[in-house]
Protein backbone atom coordinates (compact mmCIF):
# COMPACT_ATOMS: atom_id res chain seq x y z
CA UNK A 1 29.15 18.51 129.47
CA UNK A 2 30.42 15.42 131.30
CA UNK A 3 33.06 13.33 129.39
CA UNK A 4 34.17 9.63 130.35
CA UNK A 5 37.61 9.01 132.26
CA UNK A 6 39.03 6.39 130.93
CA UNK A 7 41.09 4.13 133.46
CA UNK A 8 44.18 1.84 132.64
CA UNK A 9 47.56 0.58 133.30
CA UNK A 10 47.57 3.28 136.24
CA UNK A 11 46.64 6.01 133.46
CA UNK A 12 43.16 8.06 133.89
CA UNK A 13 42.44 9.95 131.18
CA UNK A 14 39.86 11.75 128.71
CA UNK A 15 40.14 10.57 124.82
CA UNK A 16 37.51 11.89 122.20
CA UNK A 17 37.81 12.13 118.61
CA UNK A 18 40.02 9.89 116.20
CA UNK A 19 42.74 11.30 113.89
CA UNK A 20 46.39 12.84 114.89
CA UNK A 21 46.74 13.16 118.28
CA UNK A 22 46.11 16.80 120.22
CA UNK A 23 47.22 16.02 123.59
CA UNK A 24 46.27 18.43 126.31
CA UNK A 25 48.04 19.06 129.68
CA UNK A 26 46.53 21.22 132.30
CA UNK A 27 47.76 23.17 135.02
CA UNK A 28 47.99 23.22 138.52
CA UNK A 29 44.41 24.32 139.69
CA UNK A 30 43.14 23.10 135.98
CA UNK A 31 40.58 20.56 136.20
CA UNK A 32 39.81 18.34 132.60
CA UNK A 33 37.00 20.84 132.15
CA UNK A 34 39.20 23.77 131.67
CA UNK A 35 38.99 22.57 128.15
CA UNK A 36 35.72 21.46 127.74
CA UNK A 37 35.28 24.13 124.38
CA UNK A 38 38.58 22.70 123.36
CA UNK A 39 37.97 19.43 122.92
CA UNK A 40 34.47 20.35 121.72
CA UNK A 41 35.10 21.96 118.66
CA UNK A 42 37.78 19.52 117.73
CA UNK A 43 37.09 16.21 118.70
CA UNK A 44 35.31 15.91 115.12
CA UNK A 45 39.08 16.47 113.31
CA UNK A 46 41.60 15.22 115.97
CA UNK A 47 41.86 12.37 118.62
CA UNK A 48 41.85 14.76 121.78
CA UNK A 49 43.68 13.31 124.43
CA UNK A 50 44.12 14.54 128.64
CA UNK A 51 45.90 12.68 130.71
CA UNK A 52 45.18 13.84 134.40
CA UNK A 53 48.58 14.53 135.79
CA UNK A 54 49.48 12.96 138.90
CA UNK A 55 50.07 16.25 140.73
CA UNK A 56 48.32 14.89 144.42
CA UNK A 57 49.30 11.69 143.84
CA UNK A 58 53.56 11.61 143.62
CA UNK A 59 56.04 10.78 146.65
CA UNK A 60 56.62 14.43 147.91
CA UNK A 61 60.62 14.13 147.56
CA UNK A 62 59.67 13.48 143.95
CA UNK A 63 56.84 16.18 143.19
CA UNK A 64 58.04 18.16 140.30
CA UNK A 65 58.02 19.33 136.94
CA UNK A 66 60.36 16.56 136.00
CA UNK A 67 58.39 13.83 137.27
CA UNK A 68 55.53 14.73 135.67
CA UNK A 69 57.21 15.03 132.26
CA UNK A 70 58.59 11.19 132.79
CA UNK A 71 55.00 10.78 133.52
CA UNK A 72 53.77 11.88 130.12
CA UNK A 73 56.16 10.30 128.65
CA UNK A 74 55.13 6.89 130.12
CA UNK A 75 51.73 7.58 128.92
CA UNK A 76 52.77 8.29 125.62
CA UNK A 77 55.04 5.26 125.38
CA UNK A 78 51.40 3.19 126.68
CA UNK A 79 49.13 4.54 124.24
CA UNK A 80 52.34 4.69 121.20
CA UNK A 81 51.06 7.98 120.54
CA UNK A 82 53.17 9.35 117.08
CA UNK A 83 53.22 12.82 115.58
CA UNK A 84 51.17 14.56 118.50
CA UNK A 85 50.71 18.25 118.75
CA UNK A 86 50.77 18.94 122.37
CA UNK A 87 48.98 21.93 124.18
CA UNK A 88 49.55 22.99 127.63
CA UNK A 89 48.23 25.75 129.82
CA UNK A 90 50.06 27.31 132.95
CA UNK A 91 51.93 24.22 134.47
CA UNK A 92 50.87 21.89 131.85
CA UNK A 93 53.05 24.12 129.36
CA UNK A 94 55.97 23.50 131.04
CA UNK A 95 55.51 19.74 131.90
CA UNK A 96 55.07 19.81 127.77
CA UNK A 97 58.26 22.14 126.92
CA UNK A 98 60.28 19.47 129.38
CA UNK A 99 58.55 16.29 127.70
CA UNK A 100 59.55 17.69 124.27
CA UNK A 101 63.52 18.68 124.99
CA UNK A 102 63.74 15.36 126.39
CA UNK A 103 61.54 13.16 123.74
CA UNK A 104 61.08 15.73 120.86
CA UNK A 105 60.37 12.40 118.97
CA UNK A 106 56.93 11.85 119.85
CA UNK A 107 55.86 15.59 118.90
CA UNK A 108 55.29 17.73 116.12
CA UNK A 109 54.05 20.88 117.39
CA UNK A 110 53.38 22.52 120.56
CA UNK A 111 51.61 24.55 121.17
CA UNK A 112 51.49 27.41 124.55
CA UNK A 113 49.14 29.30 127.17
CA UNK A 114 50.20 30.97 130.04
CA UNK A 115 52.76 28.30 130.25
CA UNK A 116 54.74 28.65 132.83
CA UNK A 117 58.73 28.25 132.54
CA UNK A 118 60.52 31.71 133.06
CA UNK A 119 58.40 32.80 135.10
CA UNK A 120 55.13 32.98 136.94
CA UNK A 121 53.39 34.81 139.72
CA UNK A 122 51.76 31.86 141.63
CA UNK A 123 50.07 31.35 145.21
CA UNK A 124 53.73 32.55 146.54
CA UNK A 125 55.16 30.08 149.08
CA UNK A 126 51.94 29.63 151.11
CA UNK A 127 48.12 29.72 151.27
CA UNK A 128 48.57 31.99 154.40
CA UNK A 129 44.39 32.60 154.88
CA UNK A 130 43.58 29.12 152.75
CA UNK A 131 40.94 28.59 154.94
CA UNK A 132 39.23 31.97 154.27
CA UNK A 133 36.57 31.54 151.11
CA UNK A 134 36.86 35.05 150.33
CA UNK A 135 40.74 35.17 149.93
CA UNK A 136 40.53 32.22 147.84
CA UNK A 137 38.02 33.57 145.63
CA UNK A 138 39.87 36.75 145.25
CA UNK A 139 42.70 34.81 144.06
CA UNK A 140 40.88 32.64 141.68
CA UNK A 141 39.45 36.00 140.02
CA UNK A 142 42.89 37.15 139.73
CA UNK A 143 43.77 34.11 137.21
CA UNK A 144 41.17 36.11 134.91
CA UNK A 145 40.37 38.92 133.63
CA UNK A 146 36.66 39.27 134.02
CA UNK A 147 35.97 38.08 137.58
CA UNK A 148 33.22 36.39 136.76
CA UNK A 149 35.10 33.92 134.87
CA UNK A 150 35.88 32.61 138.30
CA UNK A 151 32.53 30.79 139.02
CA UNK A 152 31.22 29.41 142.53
CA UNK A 153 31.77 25.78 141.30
CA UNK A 154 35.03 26.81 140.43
CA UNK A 155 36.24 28.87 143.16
CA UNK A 156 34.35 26.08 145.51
CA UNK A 157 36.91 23.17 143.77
CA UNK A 158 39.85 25.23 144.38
CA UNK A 159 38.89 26.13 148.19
CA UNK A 160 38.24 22.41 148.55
CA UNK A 161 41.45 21.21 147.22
CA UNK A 162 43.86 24.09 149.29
CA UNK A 163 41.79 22.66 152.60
CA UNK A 164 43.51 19.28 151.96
CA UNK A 165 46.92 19.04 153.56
CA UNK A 166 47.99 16.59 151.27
CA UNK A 167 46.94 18.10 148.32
CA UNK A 168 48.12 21.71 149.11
CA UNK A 169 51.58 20.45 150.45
CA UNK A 170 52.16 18.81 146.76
CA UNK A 171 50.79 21.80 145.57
CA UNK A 172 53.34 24.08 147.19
CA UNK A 173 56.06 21.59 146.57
CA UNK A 174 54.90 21.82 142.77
CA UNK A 175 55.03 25.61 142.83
CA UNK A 176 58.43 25.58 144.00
CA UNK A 177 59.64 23.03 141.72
CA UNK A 178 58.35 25.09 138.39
CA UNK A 179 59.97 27.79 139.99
CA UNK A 180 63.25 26.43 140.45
CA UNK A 181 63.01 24.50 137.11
CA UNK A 182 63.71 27.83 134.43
CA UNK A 183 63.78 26.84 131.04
CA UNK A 184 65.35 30.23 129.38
CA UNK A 185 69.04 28.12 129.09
CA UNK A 186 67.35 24.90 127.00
CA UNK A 187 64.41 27.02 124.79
CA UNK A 188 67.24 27.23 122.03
CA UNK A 189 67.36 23.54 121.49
CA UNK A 190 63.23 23.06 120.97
CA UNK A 191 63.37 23.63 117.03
CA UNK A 192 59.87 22.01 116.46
CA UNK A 193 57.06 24.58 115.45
CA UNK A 194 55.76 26.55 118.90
CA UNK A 195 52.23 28.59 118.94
CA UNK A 196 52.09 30.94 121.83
CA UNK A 197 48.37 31.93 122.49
CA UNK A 198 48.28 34.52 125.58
CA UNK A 199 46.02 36.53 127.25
CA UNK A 200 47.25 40.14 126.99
CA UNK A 201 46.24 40.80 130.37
CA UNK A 202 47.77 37.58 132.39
CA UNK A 203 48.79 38.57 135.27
CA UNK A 204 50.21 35.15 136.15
CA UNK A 205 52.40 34.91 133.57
CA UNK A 206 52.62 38.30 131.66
CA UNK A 207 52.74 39.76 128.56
CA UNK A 208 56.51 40.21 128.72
CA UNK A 209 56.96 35.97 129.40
CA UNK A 210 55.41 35.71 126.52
CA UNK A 211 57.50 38.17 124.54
CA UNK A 212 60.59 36.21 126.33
CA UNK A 213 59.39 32.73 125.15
CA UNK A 214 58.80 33.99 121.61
CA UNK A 215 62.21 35.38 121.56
CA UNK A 216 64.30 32.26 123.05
CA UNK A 217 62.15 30.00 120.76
CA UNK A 218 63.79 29.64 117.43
CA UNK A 219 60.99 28.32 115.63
CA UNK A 220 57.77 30.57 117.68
CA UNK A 221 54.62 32.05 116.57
CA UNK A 222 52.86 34.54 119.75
CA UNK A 223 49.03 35.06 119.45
CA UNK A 224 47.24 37.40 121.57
CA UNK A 225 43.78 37.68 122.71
CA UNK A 226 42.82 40.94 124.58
CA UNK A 227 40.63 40.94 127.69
CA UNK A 228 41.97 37.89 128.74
CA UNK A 229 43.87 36.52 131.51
CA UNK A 230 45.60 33.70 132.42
CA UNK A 231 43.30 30.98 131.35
CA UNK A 232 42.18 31.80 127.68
CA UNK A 233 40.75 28.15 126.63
CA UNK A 234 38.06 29.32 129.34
CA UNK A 235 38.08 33.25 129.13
CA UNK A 236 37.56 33.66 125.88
CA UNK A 237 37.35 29.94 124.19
CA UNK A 238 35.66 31.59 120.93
CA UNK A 239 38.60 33.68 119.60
CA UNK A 240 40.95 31.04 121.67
CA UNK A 241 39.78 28.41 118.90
CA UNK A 242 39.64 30.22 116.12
CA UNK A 243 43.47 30.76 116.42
CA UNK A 244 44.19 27.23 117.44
CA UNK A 245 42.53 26.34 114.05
CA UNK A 246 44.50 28.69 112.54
CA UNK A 247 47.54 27.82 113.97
CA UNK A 248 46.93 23.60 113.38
CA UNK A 249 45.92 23.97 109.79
CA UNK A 250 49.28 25.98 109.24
CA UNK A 251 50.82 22.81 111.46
CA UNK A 252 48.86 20.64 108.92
CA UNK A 253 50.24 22.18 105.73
CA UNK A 254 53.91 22.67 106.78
């Protein structure tokens, strides 16, 4: 299903739905339709919100974790979003834990994926065979854990975007950046409510980062959802909305 990208003020963006705000942040390889079941089965309760991260589009000196957290927060500030529950997979989960320790203001929730944070295992420091379709493929499986979650259209966007210098040099630099940028010494200070939803068989970010986050977290719920790798919005978006529901009515009644 195609949604409409809205464009202004510099901001492109998807918005469905009307009510409190459930603003979604995706990851480094994660296009809008990584949440396509998402924002289905919620756009009739909530005003679903993704902004597309500037990830290609930053000075390179400047492409980071950081900037794109000054980015959300510019968007929010544009749209005077109030009261949001944010939800962010892989990269997008840490952009959101760095938007919220700096403007916990604008948020009442967030909630988790395969964030990363503490610690992921990416690309590595290079695409050494990028330009080999059947490496790349073999890496996009790896995000999941069924294979064939990784489909031709999807494996084709990714082998597409590592074959652009530009894009793959940001993408590197981005890598790094989340790397370098550990949260474990400012978790303490995020006292808002935090869902962690996580594949039990991520091989990105693990089982055990999840356990860490939880523990660091004062105020942390951790979901699992077996059979399911890095990505569960799109590996298993049936039992990966059931809990979300679960975890925003409990959100809703606190």
């Amino acid at each position: 299903m195609e949604f409409t990208i809205k464009e202004e003020n510099g901001f492109k963006y998807i918005e469905e739905g009307e009510g409190e705000v459930l603003l979604l942040l995706h990851g480094l390889m994660g296009a809008l339709s990584n949440w396509e079941e998402v924002i289905l089965e919620f756009k009739g309760r909530y005003r679903v919100v993704i902004p597309m991260l500037p990830i290609y589009d930053l000075p390179l000196l400047t492409t980071g974790v950081k900037s794109l957290a000054k980015f959300v927060h510019k968007f929010v500030k544009y749209k005077k979003f109030q009261n949001m529950i944010v939800l962010g997979n892989s990269l997008g989960g840490h952009v959101g834990l760095v938007f919220v320790t700096s403007h916990p203001e604008f948020v009442k929730a967030l909630v988790l994926t395969g964030s990363s944070g503490l610690y992921e295992n990416s690309f590595g420091g290079s695409f050494p065979k990028r330009e080999n379709y059947d490496f790349i493929k073999e890496k996009v499986e790896f995000t999941f854990y069924n294979p064939a979650t990784a489909t031709k259209a999807l494996v084709d966007e990714v082998f597409e975007t590592v074959n652009d210098r530009n894009k793959v040099i940001r993408i590197l630099a981005m890598a790094k950046s989340a790397i370098r940028h550990n949260m474990s010494k400012d978790l303490h200070k995020i006292k808002l409510p935090v869902a962690l939803i996580w594949g039990k068989n991520d091989r990105i970010t693990p089982p055990e980062v999840a356990e860490e986050f939880h523990n660091l977290l004062p105020n942390s719920e951790l979901y699992w959802i077996d059979q399911c790798g890095h990505a569960p919005m799109m590996e298993q978006p049936a039992e990966f909305n059931q809990i979300l529901n679960k975890v925003l009515e409990k959100i809703e009644n606190q």
